[in-house]
C-alpha atoms as a PDB file:
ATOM      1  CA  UNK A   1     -82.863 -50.768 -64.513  1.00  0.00           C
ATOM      2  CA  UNK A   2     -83.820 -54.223 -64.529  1.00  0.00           C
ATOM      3  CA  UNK A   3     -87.354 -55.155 -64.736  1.00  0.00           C
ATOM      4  CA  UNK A   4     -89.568 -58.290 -63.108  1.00  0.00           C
ATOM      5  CA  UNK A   5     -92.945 -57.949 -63.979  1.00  0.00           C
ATOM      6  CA  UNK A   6     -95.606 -60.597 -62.604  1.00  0.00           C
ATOM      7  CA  UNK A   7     -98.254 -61.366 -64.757  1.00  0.00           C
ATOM      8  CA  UNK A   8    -101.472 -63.393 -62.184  1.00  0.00           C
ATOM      9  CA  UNK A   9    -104.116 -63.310 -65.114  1.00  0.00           C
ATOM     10  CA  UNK A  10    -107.086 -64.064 -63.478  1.00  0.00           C
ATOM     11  CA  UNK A  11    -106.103 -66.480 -60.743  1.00  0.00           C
ATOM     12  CA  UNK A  12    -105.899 -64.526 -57.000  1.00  0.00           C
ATOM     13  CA  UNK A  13    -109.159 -63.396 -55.157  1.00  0.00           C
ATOM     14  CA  UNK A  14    -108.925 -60.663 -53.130  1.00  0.00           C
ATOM     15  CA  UNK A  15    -108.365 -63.425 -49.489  1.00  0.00           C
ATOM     16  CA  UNK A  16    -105.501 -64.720 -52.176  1.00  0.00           C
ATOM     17  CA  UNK A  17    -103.963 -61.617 -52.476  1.00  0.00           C
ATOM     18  CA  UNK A  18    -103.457 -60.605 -48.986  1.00  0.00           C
ATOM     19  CA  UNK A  19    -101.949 -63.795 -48.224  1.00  0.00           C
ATOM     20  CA  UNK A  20     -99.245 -63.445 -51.142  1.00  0.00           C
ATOM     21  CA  UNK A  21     -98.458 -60.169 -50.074  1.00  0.00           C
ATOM     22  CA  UNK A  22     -98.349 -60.601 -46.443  1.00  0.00           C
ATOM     23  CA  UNK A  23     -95.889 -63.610 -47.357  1.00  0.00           C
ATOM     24  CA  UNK A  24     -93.758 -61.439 -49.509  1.00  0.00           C
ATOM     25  CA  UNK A  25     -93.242 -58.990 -46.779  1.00  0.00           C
ATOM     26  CA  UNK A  26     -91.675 -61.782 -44.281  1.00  0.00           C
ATOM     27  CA  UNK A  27     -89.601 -63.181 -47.536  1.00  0.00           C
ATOM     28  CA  UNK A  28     -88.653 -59.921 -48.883  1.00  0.00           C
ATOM     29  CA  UNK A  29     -84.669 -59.505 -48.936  1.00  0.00           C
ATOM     30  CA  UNK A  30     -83.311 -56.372 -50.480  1.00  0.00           C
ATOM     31  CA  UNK A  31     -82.022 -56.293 -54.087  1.00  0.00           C
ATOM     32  CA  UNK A  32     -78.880 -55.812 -55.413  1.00  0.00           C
ATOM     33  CA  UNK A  33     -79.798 -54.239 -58.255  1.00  0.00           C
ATOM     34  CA  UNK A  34     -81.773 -51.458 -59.267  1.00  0.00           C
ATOM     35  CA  UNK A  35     -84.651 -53.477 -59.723  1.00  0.00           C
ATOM     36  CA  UNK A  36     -88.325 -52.225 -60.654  1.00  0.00           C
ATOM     37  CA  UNK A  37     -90.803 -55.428 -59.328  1.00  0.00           C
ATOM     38  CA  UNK A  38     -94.058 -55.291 -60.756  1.00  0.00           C
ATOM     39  CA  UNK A  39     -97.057 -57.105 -60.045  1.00  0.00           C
ATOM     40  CA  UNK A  40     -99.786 -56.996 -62.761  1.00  0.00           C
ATOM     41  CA  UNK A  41    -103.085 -57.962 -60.652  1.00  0.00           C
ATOM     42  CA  UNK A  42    -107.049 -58.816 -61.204  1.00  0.00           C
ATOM     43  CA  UNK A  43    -108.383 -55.430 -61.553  1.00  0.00           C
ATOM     44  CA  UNK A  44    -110.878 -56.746 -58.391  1.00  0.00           C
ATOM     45  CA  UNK A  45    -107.613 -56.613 -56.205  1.00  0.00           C
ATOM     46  CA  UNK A  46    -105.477 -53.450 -57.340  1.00  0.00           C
ATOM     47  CA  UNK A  47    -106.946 -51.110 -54.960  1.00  0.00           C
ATOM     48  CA  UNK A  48    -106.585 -53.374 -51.792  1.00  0.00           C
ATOM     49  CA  UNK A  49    -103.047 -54.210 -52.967  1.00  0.00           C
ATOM     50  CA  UNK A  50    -101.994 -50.518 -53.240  1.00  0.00           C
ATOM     51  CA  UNK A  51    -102.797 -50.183 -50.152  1.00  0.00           C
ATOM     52  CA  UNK A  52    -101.147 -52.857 -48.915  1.00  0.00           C
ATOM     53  CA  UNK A  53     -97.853 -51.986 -50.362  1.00  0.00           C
ATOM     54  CA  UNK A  54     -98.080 -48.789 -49.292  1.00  0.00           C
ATOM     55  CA  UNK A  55     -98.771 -49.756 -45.776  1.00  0.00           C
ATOM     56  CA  UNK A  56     -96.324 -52.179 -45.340  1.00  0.00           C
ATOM     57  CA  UNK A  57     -93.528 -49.926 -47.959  1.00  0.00           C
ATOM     58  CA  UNK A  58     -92.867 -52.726 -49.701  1.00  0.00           C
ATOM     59  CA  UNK A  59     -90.668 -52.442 -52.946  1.00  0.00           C
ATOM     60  CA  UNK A  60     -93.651 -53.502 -55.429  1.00  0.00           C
ATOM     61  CA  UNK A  61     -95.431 -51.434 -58.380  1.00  0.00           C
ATOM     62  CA  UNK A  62     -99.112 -52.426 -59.308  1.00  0.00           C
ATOM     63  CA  UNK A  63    -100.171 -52.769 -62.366  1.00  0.00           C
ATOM     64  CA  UNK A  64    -103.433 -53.719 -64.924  1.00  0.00           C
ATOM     65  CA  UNK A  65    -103.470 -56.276 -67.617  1.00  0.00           C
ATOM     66  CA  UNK A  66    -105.868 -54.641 -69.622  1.00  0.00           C
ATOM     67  CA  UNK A  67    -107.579 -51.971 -70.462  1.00  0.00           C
ATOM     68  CA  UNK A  68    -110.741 -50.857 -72.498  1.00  0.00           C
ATOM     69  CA  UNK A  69    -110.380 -49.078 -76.223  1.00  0.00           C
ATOM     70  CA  UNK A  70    -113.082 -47.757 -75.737  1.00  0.00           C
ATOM     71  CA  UNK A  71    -114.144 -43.970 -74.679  1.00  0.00           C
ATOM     72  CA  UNK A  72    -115.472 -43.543 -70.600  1.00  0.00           C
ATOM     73  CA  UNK A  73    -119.102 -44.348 -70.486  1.00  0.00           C
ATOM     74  CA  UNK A  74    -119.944 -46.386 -73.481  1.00  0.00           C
ATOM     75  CA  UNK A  75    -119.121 -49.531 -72.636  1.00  0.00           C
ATOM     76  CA  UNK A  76    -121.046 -51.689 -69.793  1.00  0.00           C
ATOM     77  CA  UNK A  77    -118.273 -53.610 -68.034  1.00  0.00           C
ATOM     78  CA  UNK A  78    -114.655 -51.415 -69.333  1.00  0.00           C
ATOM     79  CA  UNK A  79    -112.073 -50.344 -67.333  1.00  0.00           C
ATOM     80  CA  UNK A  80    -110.461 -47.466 -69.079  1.00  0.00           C
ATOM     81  CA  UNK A  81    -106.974 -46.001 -68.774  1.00  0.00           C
ATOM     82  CA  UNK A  82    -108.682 -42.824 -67.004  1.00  0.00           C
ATOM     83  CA  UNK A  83    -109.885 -45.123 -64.072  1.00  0.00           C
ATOM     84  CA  UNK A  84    -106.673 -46.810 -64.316  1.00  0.00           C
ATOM     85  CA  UNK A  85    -104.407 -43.868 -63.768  1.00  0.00           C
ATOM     86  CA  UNK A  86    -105.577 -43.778 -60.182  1.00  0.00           C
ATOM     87  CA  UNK A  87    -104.385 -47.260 -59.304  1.00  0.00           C
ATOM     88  CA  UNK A  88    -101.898 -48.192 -61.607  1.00  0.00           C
ATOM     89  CA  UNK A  89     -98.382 -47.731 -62.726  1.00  0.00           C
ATOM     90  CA  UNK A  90     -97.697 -50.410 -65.595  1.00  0.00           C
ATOM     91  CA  UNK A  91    -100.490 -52.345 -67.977  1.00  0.00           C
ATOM     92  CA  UNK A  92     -99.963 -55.084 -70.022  1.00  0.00           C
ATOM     93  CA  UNK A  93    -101.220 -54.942 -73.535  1.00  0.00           C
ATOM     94  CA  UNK A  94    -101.172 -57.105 -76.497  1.00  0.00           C
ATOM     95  CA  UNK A  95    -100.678 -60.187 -74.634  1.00  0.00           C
ATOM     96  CA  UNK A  96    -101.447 -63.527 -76.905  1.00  0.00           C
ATOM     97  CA  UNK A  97    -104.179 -64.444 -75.048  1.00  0.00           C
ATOM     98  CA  UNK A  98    -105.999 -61.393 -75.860  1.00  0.00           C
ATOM     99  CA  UNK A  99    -105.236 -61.427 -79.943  1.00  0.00           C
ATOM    100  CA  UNK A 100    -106.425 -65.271 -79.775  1.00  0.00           C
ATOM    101  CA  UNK A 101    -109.659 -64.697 -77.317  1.00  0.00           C
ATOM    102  CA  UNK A 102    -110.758 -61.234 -78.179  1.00  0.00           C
ATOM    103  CA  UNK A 103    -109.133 -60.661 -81.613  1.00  0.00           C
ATOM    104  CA  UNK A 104    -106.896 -58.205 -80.818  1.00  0.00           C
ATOM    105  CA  UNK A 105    -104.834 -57.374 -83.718  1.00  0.00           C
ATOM    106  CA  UNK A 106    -101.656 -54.863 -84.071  1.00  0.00           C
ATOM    107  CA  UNK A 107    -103.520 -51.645 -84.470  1.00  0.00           C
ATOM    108  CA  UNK A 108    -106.254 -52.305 -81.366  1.00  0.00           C
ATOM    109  CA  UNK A 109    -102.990 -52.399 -79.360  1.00  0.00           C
ATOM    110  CA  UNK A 110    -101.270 -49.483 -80.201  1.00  0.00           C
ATOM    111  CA  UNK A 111    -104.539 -47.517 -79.994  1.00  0.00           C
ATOM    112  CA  UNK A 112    -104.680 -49.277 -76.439  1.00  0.00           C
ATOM    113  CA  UNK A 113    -101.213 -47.696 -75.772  1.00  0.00           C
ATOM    114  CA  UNK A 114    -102.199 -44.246 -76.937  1.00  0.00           C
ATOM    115  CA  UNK A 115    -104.583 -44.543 -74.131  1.00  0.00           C
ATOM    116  CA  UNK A 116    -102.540 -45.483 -71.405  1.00  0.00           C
ATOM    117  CA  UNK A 117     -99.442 -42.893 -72.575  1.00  0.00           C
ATOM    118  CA  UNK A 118    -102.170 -40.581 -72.376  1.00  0.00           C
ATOM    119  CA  UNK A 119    -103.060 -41.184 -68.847  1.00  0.00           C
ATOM    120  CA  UNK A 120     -99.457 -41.616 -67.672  1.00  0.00           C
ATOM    121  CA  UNK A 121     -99.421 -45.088 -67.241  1.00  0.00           C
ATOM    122  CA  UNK A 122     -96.804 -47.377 -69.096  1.00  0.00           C
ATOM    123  CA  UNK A 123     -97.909 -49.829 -71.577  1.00  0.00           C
ATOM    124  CA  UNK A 124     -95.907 -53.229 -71.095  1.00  0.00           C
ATOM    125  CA  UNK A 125     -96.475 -54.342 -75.194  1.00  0.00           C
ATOM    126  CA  UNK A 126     -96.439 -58.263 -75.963  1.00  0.00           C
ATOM    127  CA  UNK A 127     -95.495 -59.532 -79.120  1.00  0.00           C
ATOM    128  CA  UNK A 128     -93.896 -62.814 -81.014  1.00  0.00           C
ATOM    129  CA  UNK A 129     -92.165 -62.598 -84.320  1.00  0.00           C
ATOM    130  CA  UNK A 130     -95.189 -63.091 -86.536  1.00  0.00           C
ATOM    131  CA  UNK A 131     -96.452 -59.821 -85.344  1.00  0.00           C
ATOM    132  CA  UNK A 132     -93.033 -58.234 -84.164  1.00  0.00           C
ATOM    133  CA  UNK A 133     -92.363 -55.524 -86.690  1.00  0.00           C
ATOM    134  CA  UNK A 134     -95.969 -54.681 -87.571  1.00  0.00           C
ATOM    135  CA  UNK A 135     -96.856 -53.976 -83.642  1.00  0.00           C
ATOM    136  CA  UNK A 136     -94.292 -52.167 -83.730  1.00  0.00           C
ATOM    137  CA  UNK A 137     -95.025 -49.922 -86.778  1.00  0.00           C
ATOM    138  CA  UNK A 138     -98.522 -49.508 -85.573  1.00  0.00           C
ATOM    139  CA  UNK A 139     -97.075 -47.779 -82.549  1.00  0.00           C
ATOM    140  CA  UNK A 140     -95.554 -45.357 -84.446  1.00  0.00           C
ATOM    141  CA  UNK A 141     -98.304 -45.032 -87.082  1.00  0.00           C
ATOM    142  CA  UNK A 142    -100.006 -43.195 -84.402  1.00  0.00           C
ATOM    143  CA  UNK A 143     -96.814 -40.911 -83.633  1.00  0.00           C
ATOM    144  CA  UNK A 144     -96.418 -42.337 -79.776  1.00  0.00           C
ATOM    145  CA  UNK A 145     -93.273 -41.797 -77.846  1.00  0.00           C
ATOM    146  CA  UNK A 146     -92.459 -45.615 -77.579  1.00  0.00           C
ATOM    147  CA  UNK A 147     -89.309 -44.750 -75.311  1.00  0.00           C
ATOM    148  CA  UNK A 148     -92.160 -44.550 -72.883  1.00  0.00           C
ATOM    149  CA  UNK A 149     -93.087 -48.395 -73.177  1.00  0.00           C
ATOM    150  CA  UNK A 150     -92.075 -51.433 -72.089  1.00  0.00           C
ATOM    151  CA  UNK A 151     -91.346 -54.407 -75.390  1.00  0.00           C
ATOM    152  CA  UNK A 152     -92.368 -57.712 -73.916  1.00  0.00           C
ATOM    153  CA  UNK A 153     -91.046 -60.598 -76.277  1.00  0.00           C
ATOM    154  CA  UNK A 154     -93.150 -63.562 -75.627  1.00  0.00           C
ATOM    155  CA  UNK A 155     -92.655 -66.648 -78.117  1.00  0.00           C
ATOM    156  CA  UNK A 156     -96.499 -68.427 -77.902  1.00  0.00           C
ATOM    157  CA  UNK A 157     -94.857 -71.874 -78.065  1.00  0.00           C
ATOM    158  CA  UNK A 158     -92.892 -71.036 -74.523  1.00  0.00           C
ATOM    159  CA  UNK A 159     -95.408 -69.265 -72.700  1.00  0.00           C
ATOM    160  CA  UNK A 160     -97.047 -71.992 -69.912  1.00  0.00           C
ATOM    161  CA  UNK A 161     -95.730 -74.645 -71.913  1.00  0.00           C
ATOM    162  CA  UNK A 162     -92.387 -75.126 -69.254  1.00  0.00           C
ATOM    163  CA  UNK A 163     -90.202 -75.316 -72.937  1.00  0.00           C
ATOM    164  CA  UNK A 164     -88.373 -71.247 -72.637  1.00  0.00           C
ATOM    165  CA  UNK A 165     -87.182 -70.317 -76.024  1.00  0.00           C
ATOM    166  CA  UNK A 166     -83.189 -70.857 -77.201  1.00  0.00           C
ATOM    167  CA  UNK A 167     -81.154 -67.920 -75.768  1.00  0.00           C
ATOM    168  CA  UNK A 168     -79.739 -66.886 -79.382  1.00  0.00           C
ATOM    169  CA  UNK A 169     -83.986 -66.774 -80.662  1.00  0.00           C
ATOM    170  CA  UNK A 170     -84.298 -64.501 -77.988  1.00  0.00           C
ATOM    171  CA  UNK A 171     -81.667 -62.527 -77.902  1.00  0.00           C
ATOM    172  CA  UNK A 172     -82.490 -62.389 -82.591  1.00  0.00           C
ATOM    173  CA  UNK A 173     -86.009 -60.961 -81.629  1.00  0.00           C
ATOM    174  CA  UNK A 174     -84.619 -58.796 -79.284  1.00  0.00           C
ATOM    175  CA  UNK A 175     -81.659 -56.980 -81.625  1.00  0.00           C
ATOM    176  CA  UNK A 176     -84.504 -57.167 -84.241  1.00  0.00           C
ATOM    177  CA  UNK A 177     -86.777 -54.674 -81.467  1.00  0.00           C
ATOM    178  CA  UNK A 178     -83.597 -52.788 -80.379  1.00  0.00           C
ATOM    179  CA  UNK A 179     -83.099 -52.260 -83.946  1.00  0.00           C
ATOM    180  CA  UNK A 180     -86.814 -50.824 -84.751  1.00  0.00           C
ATOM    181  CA  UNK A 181     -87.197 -48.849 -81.487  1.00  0.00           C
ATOM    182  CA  UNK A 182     -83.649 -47.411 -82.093  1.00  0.00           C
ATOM    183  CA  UNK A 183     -82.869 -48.867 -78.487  1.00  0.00           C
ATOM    184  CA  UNK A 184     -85.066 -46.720 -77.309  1.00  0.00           C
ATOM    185  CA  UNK A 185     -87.170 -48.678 -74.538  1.00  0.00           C
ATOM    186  CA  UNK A 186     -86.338 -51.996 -72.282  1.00  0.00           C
ATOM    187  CA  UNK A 187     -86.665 -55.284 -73.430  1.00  0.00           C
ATOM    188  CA  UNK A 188     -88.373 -58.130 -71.585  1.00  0.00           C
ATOM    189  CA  UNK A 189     -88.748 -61.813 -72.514  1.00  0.00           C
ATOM    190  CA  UNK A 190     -91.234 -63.940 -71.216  1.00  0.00           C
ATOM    191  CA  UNK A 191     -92.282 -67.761 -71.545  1.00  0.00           C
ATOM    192  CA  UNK A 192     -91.455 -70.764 -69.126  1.00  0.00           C
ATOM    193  CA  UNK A 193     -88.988 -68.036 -67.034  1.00  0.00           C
ATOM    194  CA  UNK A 194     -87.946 -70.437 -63.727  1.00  0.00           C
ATOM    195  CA  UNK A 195     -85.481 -69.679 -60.946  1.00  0.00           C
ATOM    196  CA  UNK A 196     -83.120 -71.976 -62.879  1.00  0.00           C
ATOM    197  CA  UNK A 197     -82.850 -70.082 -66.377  1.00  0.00           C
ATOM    198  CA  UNK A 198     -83.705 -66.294 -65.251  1.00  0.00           C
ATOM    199  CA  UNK A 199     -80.022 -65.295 -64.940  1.00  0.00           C
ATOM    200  CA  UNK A 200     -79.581 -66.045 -68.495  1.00  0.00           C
ATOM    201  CA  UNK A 201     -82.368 -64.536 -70.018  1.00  0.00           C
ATOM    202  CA  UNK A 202     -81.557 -61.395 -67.707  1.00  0.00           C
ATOM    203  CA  UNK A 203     -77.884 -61.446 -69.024  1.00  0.00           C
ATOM    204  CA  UNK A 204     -78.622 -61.549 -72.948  1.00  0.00           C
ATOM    205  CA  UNK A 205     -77.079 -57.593 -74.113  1.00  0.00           C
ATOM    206  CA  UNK A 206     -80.631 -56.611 -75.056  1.00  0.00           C
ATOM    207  CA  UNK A 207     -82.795 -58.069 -72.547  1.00  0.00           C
ATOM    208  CA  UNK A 208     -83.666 -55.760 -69.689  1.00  0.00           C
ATOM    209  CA  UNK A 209     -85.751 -58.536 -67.271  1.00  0.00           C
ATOM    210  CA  UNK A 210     -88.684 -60.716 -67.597  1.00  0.00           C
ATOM    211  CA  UNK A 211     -92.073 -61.674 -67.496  1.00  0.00           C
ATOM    212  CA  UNK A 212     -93.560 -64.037 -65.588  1.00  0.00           C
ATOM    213  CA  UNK A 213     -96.782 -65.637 -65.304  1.00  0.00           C
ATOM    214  CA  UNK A 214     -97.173 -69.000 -62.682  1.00  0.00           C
ATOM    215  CA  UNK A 215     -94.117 -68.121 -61.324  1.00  0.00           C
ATOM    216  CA  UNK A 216     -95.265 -65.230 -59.696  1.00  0.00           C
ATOM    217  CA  UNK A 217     -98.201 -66.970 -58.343  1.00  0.00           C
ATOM    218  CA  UNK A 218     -96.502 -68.126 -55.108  1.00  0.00           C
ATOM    219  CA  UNK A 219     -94.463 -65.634 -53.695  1.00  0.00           C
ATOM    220  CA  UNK A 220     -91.573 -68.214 -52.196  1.00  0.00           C
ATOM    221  CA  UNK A 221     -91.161 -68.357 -56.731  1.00  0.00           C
ATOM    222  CA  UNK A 222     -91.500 -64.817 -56.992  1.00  0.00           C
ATOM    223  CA  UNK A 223     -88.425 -63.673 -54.554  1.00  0.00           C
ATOM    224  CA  UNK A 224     -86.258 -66.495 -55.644  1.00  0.00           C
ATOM    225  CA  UNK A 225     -86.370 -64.869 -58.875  1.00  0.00           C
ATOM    226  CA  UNK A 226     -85.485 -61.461 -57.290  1.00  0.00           C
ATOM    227  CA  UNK A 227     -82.730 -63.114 -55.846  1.00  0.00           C
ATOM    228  CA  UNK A 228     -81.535 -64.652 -59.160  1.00  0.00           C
ATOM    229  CA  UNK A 229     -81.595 -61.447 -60.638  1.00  0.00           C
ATOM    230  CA  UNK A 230     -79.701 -59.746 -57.839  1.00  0.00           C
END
């Protein structure tokens, strides 16, 4: 299985949403591969975009890019992995944005991961190599099945900076998480991923697919990169 997992933050409305999706459906063209394309959308949108890919069949998954820590009903504002079991099939966690915003640290996200395994839902765990091994170990401080995650390796300095990280640094990191999970879930990378370098991040031995963030923005970007993959 190869993976391509969209990541829109907060930047589609609903209107925004239909649009991309309506042109993905007339650019769609089959892949090659066995190919698992994900979409991880405003939580204001999921619903309509289920629907939407459902309607239309398209070859999409939906998924989060957060969720609360905390327990249903305590927090004004959460979206917990309960509600998110419903709509969802992937959620990122972990991301850098979230450890240098909110102050996320290692053991928030693997308690965020027991939440989501919980629920059924896959966590898609971010990490750089400051943080690589103790994310890691926090994950298994807390005795989770991490065969049922997705590792997303995502170097700070190449993520929206247009600079990807050097091939062999990625492909280190990702024999030093193959090594630590016992090869036991897929491997993305993610940072500065274009239509022009996607093929070789995809063909590193330990790298299972990719995570993108503007690139997924405009759907003519996002089915290039299908095709690259294909």
């Amino acid at each position: 299985m190869v993976y391509l997992v969209g990541n829109w933050k907060d930047s589609e409305t609903l209107t925004q949403t239909k649009i991309w999706l309506k042109e993905f459906q007339a650019l769609l063209v089959a892949p090659s591969v066995d190919l698992e394309t994900v979409i991880c959308a405003p939580f204001t949108n999921i619903a309509e975009a289920n629907r939407i890919v459902k309607e239309a069949n398209l070859p999409l998954k939906i998924g989060a890019q957060d969720v609360s820590l905390h327990l249903p009903g305590t927090q004004t504002g959460g979206i917990t992995a309960k509600m998110l079991s419903e709509l969802v099939s992937y959620c990122l966690v972990g991301h850098s944005e979230r450890r240098q915003a909110a102050g996320e640290d290692s053991k928030t996200v693997a308690s965020k991961v027991d939440s989501l395994l919980e629920h059924g839902i896959i966590p898609i765990v971010c990490l750089d190599t400051p943080y690589l091994e103790e994310q890691i170990k926090a994950i298994y401080q807390l005795n989770l099945p991490i065969d049922r995650c997705l590792i997303a390796y995502e170097p700070l300095a190449a993520i929206g900076s247009g600079q990807p990280a050097n091939l062999n640094l990625v492909e280190s990191a990702a024999t030093q998480i193959a090594f630590l999970t016992d090869s036991g879930c897929p491997i993305l990378y993610g940072g500065s991923v274009t239509e022009e370098n996607i093929a070789s991040f995809v063909g590193l031995p330990n790298i299972s697919g990719v995570l993108v963030g503007s690139a997924s923005l405009n759907p003519h970007q996002f089915t290039s990169l299908m095709s690259q993959i294909s």
